[in-house]
Protein backbone atom coordinates (compact mmCIF):
# COMPACT_ATOMS: atom_id res chain seq x y z
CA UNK A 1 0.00 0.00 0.00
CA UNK A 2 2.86 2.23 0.94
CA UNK A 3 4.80 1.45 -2.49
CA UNK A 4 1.37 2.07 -4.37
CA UNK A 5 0.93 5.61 -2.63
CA UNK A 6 4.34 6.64 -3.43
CA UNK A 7 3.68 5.65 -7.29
CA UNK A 8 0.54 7.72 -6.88
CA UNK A 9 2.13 10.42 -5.59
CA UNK A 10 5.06 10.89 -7.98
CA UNK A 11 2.22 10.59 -11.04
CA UNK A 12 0.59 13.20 -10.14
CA UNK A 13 3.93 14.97 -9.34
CA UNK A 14 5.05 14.93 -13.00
CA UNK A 15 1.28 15.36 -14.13
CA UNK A 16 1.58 18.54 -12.28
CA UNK A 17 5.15 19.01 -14.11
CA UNK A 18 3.81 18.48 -17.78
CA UNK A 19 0.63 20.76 -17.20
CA UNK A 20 2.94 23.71 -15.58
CA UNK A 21 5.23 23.09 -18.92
CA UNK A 22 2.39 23.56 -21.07
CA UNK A 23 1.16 26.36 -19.24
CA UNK A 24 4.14 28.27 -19.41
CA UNK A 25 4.86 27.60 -23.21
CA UNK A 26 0.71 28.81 -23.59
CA UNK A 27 1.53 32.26 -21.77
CA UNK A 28 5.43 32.88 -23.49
CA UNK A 29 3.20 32.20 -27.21
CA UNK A 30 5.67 30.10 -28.11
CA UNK A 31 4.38 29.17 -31.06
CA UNK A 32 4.96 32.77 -33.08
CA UNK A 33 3.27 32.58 -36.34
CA UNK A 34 1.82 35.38 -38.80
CA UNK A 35 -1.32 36.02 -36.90
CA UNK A 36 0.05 36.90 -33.54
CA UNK A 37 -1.13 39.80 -31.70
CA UNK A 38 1.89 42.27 -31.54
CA UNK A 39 0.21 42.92 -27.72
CA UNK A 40 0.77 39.31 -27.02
CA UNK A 41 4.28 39.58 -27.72
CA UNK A 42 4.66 42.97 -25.64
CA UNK A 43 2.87 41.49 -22.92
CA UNK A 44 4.34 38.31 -22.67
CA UNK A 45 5.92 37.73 -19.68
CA UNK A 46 8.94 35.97 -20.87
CA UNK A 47 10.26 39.92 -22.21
CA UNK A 48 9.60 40.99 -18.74
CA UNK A 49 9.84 44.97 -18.68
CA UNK A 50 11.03 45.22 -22.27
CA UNK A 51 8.79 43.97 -24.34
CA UNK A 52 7.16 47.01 -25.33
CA UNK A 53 10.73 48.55 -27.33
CA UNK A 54 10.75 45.45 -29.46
CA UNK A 55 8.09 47.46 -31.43
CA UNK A 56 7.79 51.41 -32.08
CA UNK A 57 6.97 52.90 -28.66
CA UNK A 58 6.04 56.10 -30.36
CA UNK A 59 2.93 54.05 -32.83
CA UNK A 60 -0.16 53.29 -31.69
CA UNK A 61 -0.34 49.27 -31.09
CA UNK A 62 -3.99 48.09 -31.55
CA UNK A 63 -5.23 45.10 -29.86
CA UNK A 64 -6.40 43.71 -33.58
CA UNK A 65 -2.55 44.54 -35.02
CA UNK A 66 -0.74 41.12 -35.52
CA UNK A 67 2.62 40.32 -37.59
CA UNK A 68 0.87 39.47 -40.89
CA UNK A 69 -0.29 43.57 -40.63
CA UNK A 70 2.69 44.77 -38.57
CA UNK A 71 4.01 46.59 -42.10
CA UNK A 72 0.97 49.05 -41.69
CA UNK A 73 2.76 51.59 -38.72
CA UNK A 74 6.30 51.05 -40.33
CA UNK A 75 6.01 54.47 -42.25
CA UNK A 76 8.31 54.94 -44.82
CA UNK A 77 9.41 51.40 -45.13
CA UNK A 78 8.98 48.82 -47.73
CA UNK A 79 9.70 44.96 -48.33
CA UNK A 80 8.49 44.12 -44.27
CA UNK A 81 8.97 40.26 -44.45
CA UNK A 82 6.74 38.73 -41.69
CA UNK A 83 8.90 35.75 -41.41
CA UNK A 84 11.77 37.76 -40.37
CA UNK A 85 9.51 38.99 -37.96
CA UNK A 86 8.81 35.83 -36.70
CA UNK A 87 12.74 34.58 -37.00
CA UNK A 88 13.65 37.89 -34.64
CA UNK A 89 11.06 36.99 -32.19
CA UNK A 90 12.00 33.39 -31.58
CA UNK A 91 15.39 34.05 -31.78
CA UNK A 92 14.87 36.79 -28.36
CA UNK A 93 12.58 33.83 -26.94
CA UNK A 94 15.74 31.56 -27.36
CA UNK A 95 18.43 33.40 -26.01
CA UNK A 96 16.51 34.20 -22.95
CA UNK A 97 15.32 29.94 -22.69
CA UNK A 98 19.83 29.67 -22.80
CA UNK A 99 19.78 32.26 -20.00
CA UNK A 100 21.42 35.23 -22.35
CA UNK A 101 20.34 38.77 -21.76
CA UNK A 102 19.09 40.62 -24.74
CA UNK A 103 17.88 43.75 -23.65
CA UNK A 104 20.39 46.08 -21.66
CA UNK A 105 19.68 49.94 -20.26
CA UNK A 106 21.82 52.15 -21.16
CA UNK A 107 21.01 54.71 -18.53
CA UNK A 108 21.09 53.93 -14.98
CA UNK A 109 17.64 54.61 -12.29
CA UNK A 110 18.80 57.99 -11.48
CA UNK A 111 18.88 58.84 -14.54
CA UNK A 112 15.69 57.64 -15.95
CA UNK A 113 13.98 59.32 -12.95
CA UNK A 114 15.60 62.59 -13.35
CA UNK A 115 14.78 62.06 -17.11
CA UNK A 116 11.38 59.91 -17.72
CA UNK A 117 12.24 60.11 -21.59
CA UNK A 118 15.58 57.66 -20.91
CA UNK A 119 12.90 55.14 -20.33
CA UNK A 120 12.04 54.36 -23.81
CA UNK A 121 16.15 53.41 -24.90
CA UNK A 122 18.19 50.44 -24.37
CA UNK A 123 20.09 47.75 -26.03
CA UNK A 124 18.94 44.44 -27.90
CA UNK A 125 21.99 41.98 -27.68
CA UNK A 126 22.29 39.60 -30.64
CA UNK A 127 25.41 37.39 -29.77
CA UNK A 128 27.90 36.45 -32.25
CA UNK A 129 31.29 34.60 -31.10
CA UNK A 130 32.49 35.76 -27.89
CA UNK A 131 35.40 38.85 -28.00
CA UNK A 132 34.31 39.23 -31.32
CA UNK A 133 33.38 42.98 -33.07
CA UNK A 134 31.01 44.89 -32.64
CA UNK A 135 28.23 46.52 -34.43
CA UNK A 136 25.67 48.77 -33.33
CA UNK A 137 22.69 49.32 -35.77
CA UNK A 138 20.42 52.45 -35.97
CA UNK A 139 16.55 52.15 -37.07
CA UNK A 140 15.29 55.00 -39.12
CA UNK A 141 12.12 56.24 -38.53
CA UNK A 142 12.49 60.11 -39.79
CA UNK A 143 13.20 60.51 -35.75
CA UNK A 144 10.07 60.51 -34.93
CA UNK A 145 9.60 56.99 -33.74
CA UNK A 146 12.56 53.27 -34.49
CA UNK A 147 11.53 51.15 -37.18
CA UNK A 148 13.83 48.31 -35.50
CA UNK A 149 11.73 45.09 -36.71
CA UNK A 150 12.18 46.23 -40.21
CA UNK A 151 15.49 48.37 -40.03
CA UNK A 152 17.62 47.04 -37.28
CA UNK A 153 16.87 43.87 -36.06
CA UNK A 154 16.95 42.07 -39.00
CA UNK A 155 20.32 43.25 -39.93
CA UNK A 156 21.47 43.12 -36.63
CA UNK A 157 20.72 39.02 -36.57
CA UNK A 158 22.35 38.39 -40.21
CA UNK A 159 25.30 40.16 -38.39
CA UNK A 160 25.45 37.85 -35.67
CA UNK A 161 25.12 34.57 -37.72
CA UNK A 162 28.57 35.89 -39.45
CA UNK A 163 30.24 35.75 -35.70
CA UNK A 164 30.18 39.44 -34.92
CA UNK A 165 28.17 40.46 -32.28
CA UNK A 166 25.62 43.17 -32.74
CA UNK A 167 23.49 45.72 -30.65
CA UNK A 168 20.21 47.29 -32.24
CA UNK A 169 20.00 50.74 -30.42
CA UNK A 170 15.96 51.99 -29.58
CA UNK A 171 16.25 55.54 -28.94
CA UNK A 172 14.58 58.94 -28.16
CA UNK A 173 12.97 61.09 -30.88
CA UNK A 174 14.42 63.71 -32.09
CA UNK A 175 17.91 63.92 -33.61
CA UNK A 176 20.33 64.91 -31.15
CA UNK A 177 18.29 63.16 -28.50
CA UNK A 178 19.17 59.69 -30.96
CA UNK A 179 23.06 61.04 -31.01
CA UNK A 180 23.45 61.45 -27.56
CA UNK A 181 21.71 57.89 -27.16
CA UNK A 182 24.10 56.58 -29.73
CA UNK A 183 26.94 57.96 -28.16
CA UNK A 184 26.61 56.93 -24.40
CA UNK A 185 25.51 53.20 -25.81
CA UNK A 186 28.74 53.07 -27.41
CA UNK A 187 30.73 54.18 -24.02
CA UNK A 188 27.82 51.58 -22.17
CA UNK A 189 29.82 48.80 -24.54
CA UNK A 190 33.39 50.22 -24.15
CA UNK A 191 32.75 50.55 -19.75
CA UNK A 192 31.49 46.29 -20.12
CA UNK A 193 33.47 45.21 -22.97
CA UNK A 194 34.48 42.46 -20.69
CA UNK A 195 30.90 41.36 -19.30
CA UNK A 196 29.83 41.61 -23.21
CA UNK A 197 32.62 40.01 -24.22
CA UNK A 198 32.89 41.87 -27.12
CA UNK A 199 36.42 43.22 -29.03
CA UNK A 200 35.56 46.77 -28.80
CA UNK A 201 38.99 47.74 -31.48
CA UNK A 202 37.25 48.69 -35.08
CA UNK A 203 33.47 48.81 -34.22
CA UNK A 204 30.94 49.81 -36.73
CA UNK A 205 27.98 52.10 -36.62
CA UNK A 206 25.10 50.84 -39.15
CA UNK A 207 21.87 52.55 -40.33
CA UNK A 208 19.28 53.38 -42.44
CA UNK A 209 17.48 56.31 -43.52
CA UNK A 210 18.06 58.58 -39.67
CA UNK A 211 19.68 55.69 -38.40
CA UNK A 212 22.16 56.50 -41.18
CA UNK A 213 22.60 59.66 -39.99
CA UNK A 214 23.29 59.14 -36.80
CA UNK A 215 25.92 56.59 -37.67
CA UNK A 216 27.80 59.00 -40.00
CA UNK A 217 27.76 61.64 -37.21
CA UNK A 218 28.42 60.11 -34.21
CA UNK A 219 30.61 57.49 -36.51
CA UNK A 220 33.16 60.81 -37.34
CA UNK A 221 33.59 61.70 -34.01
CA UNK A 222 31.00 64.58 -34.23
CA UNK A 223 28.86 63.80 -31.34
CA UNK A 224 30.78 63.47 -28.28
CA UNK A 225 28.76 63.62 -24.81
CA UNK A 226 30.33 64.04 -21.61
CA UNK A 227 33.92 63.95 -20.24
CA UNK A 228 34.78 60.56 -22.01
CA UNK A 229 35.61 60.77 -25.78
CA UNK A 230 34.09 58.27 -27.94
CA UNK A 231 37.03 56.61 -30.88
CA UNK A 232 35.95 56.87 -34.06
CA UNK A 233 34.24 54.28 -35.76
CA UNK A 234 36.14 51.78 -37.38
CA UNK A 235 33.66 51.22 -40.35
CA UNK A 236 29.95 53.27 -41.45
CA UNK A 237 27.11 51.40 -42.89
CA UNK A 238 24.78 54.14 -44.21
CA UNK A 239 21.04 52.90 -45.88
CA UNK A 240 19.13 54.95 -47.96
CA UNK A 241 19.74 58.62 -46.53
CA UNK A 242 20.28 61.98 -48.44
CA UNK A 243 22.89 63.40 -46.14
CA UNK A 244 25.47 65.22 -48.20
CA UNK A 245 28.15 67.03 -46.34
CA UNK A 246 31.50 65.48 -45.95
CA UNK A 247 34.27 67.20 -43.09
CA UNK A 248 37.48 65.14 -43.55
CA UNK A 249 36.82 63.12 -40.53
CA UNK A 250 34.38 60.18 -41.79
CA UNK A 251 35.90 56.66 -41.20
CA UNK A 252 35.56 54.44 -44.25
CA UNK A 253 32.02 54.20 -45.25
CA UNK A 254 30.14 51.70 -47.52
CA UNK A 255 26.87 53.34 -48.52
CA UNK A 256 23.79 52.05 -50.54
CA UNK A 257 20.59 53.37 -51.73
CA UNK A 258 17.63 52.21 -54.74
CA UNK A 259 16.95 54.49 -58.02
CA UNK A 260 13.27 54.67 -56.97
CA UNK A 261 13.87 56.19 -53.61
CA UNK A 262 11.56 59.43 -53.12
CA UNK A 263 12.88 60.39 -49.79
CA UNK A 264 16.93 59.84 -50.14
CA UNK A 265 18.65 60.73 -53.51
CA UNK A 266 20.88 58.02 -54.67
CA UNK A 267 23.04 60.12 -56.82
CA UNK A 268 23.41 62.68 -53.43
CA UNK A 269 24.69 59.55 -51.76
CA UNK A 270 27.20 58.66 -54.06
CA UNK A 271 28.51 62.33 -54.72
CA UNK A 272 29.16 61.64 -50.54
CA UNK A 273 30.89 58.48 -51.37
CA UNK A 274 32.82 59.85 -54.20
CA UNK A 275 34.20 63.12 -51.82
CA UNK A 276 35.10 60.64 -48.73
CA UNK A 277 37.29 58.56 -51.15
CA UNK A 278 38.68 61.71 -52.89
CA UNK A 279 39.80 62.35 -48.70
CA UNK A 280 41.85 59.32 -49.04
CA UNK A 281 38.91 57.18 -47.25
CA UNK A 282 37.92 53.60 -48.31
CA UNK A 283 33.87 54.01 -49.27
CA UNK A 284 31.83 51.68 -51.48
CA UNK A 285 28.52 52.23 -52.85
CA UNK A 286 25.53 49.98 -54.32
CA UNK A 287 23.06 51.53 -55.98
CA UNK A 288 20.02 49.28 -56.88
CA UNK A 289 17.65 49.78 -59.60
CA UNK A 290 13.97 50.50 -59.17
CA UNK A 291 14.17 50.27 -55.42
CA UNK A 292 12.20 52.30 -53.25
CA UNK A 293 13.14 54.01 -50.15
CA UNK A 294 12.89 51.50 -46.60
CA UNK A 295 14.46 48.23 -48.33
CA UNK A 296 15.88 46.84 -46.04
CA UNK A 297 17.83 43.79 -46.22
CA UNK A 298 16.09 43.72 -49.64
CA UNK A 299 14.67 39.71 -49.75
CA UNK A 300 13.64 38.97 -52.58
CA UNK A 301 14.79 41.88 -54.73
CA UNK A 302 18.09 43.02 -56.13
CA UNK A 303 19.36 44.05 -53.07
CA UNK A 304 19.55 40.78 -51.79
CA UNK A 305 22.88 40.03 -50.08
CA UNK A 306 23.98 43.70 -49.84
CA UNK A 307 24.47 42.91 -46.42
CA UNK A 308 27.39 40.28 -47.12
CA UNK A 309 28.98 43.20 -49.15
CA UNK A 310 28.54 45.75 -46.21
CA UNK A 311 30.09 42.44 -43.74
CA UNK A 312 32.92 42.00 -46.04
CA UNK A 313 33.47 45.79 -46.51
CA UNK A 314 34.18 46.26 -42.62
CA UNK A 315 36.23 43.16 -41.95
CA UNK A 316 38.64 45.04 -44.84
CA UNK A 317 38.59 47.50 -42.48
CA UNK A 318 39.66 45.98 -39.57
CA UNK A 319 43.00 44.43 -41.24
């Protein structure tokens, strides 16, 4: 009788187990797929205070809005690939089931309470080798809200899948708000280099469209906040922006940008490229026919692997 009630009781111990495990995987929405809410993934519990600066905290999020639709508050941005979506979200559901950290502040408590506005910044790790390089990559969003799903995540993760590690930056509105964010994330990563484990020696600044920007200014050494100078960038990765003026001081830059864009000027862009390398500066530039502004990593149009080049451009760089 005593063997039977022990059998008994570890049943419905492990019962108990399975229907905990289940629960849990119910309320994380594990299983991501085209018509998840966007509120489900903000609310679940798994991204803990974060979740909401995975998407634009400056758009409205409805409680219909799911990934399929998610394209329809990304202003200015074309070629949204759900799947991608979908890829970045399980991938941040992974790395915290290892027991990584992807989301770090960049600002401490005082700070934030002194300032409510720090609140909506931070960090989203995406791990490549350990004491490898680092990227950080800048959303656009006209700097008025971070288009991160479309404009930084995604090229943030291809990043990380060639070894490098990479940080997608989610930052205030307004332009020199973004620089100064930019610029005291990059001392956050210098000051824990060694909890990071990143090789902070020829880092990179990405963007696109303000994100691009913000990379080229803060890249030449133009925005520095505080007592503690911020090294140049190593190597700029500039998207689809019409920024023109060139002061002697950019690092090498690889720039692209599609015929079709009605918001940045392709041929403005490569004038840029054209005056960095007359400086003595290594720049590249891809121009890509018939594509709109917002690209992207470009899936599925000619585009398509302009990342790789960008990769390959900076690791030239770093010789």
């Amino acid at each position: 009788m005593k063997i039977l009630s022990v059998f008994t009781f570890i049943n419905i111990f492990l019962i108990i187990i399975v229907v905990s495990m289940k629960s849990k995987n119910k309320e994380n929405n594990f299983n991501i797929n085209k018509d998840t809410k966007i509120i489900d993934i903000i609310n679940n519990p798994i991204f803990g205070n974060f979740g909401r600066h995975i998407f634009p905290i400056h758009k409205h999020i409805s409680s219909s809005l799911t990934i399929e639709n998610l394209s329809s508050i990304y202003t200015w941005y074309n070629y949204m690939n759900p799947e991608k979506t979908i890829e970045i979200i399980n991938y941040f559901i992974n790395q915290i089931q290892l027991g990584n950290k992807i989301f770090y502040d960049i600002y401490d408590l005082n700070e934030k309470q002194k300032d409510p506005s720090l609140k909506e910044t931070g960090l989203f790790f995406f791990r490549g080798n350990p004491n490898s390089k680092f990227a950080i990559v800048n959303a656009g969003g006209a700097f008025s809200y971070v288009g991160a799903m479309h404009d930084s995540f995604p090229q943030a993760l291809e990043i990380s899948k060639k070894g490098f590690n990479a940080f997608a930056l989610i930052y205030r509105q307004g332009a020199e708000n973004a620089c100064i964010d930019l610029s005291n994330a990059i001392k956050f990563i210098f000051k824990n280099q060694q909890e990071l484990k990143v090789d902070i020696n020829c880092y990179s600044l990405w963007g696109g469209s303000a994100g691009a920007r913000m990379a080229a200014w803060v890249g030449a050494g133009n925005y520095n906040y505080g007592n503690e100078k911020i090294p140049k960038a190593g190597t700029v990765v500039m998207q689809y922006t019409g920024l023109s003026e060139v002061n002697g001081n950019e690092p090498p830059t690889y720039a692209n940008c599609g015929t079709d864009d009605w918001i940045a000027n392709y041929q403005v862009m490569n004038k840029r490229i054209n005056k960095i390398k007359k400086n003595g500066t290594n720049a590249m530039m891809e121009i890509f026919n018939g594509l709109p502004h917002g690209f992207g990593l470009g899936e599925g149009t000619v585009a398509q692997g302009w990342i790789n080049n960008a990769i390959n451009f900076w690791m030239k760089q770093m010789k």
